[in-house]
Protein backbone atom coordinates (compact mmCIF):
# COMPACT_ATOMS: atom_id res chain seq x y z
CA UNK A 1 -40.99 -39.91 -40.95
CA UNK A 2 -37.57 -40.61 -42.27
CA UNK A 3 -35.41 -37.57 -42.86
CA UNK A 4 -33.40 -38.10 -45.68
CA UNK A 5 -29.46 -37.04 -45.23
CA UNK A 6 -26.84 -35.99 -48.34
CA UNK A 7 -24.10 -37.99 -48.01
CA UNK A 8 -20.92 -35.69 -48.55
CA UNK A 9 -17.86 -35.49 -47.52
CA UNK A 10 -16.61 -32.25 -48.68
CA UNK A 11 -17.80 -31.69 -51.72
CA UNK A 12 -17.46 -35.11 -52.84
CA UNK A 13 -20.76 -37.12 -52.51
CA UNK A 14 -20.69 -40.71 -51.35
CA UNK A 15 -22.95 -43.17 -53.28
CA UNK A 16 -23.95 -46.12 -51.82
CA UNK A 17 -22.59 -49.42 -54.08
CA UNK A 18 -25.17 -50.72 -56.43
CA UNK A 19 -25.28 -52.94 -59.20
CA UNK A 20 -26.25 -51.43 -62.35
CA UNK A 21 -26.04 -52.72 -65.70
CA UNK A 22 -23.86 -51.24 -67.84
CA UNK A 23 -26.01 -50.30 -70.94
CA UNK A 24 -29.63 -49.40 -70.16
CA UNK A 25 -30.50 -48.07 -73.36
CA UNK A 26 -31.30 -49.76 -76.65
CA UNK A 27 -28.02 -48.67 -78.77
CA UNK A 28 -30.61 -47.10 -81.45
CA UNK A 29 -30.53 -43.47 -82.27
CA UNK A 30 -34.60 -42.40 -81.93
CA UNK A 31 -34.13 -39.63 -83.47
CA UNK A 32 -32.28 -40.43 -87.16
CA UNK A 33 -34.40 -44.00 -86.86
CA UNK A 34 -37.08 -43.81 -89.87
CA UNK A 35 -35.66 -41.03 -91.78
CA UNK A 36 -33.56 -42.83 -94.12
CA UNK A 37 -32.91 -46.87 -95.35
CA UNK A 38 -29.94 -47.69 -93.97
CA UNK A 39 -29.21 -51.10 -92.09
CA UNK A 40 -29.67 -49.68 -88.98
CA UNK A 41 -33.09 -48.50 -89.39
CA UNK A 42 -33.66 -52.40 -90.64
CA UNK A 43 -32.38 -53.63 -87.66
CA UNK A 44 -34.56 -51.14 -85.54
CA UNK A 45 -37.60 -51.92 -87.68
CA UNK A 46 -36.52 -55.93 -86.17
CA UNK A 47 -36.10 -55.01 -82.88
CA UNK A 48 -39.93 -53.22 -83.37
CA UNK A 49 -41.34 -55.53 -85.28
CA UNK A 50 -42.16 -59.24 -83.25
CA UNK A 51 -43.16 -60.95 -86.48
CA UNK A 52 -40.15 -60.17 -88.68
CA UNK A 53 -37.75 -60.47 -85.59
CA UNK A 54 -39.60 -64.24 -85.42
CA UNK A 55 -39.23 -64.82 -89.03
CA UNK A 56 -35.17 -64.42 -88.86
CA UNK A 57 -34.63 -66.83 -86.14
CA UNK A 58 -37.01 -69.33 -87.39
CA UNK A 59 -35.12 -69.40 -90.50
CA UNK A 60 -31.92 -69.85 -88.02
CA UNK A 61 -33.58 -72.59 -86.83
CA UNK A 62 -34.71 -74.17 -89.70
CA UNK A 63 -31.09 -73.43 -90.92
CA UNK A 64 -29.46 -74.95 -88.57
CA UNK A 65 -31.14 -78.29 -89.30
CA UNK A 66 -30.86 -78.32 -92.72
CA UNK A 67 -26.94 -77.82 -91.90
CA UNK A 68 -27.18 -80.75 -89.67
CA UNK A 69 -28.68 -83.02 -92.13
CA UNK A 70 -26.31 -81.85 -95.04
CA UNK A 71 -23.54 -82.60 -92.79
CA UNK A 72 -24.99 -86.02 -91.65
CA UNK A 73 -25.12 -87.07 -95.97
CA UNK A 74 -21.53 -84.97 -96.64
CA UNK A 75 -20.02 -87.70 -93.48
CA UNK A 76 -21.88 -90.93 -94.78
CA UNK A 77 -20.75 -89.76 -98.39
CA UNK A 78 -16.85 -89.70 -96.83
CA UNK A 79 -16.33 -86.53 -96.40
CA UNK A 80 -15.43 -84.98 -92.98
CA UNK A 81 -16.90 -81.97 -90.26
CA UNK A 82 -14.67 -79.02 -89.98
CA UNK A 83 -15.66 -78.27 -86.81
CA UNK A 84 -14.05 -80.23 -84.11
CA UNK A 85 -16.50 -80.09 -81.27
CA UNK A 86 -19.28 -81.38 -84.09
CA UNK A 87 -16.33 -83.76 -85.39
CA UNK A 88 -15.89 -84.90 -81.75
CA UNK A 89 -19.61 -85.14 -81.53
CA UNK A 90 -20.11 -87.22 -84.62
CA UNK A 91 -17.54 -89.58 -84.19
CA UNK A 92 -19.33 -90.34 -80.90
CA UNK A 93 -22.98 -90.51 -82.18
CA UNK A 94 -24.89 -88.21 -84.44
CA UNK A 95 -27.71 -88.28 -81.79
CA UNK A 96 -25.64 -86.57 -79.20
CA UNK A 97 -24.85 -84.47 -82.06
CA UNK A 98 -28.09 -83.47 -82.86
CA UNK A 99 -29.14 -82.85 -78.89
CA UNK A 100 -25.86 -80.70 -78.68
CA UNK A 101 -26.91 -78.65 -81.77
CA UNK A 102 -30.71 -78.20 -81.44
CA UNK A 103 -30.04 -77.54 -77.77
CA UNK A 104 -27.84 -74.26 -78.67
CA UNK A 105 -29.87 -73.02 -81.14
CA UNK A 106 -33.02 -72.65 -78.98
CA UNK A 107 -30.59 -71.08 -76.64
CA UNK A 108 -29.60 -68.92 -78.48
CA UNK A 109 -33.13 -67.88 -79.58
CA UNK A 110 -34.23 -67.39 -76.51
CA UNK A 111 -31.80 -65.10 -75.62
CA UNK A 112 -32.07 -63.43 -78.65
CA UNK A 113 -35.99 -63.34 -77.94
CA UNK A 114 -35.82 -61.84 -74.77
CA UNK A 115 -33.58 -58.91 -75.52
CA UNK A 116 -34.30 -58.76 -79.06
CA UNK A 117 -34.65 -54.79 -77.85
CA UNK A 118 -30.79 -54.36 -77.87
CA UNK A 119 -28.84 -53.33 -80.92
CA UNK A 120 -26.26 -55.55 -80.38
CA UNK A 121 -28.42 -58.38 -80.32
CA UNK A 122 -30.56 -57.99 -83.29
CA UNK A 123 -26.98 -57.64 -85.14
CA UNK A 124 -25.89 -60.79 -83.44
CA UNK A 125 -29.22 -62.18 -85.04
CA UNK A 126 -28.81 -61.04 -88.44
CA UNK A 127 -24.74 -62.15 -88.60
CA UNK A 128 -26.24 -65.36 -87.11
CA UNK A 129 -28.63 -65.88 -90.19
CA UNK A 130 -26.16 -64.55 -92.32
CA UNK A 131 -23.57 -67.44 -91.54
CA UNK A 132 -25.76 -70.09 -91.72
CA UNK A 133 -26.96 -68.68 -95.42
CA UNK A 134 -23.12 -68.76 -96.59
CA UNK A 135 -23.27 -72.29 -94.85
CA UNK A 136 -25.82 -73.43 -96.84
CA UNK A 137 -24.53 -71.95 -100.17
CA UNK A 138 -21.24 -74.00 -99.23
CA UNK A 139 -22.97 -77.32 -98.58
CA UNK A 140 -24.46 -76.68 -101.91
CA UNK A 141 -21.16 -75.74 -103.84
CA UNK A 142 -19.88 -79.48 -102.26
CA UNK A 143 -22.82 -80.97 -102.84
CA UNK A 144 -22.27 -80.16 -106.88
């Protein structure tokens, strides 16, 4: 049987070094969540809910390609990619282009998938979906 000792040294205790990470909890308030309609009681009703939390990146997704096929028709029309990695990308082949760009969004939904818990990260989601929306409404203003 192991006796176990209190490390002190005075009245200071010594803890042994251990990684922890840094936020453990959620970043949602349990106890105002529900009462009222606010946007963070949306995004805690995402981070609760699988299907609507599925529903907003699979509309990233199927954002992000419609973005990469406006872009594709805005280039072979003459006009040019404000982004420069993308512009770097396109100007060497719009395959790579499309590998690069398919590649990060299903990173970036599986990250968001797996800690689709955090409050921070269901925010990143939304602002995510919410770019790519503003995208699209520019595409369509240029495509007028």
């Amino acid at each position: 049987m192991d006796i176990i000792r209190d490390q002190r040294i005075g009245e200071r205790r010594i803890n042994p070094p251990c990684f922890r990470w840094h936020e453990n909890r959620s970043g949602f308030d349990r106890r105002n969540v529900g009462r009222s309609r606010s946007f963070t009681s949306f995004l805690y009703f995402l981070s609760q809910n699988r299907l609507a939390m599925m529903a907003i990146l699979l509309s990233f997704v199927i954002l992000n390609l419609l973005d990469f096929f406006l872009t594709v028709n805005v280039l072979k029309n003459g006009g040019g990619e404000l982004n420069p990695l993308m512009k770097y990308l396109f100007e060497s082949q719009s395959e790579t282009a499309f590998l690069f760009k398919m590649s990060v969004t299903v990173l970036l939904f599986s990250l968001v998938w797996k800690y689709r818990k955090f409050r921070k990260i269901v925010l990143l989601a939304v602002n995510m979906v919410a770019t790519y929306v503003f995208l699209m409404a520019y595409h369509a203003f240029g495509l007028l």
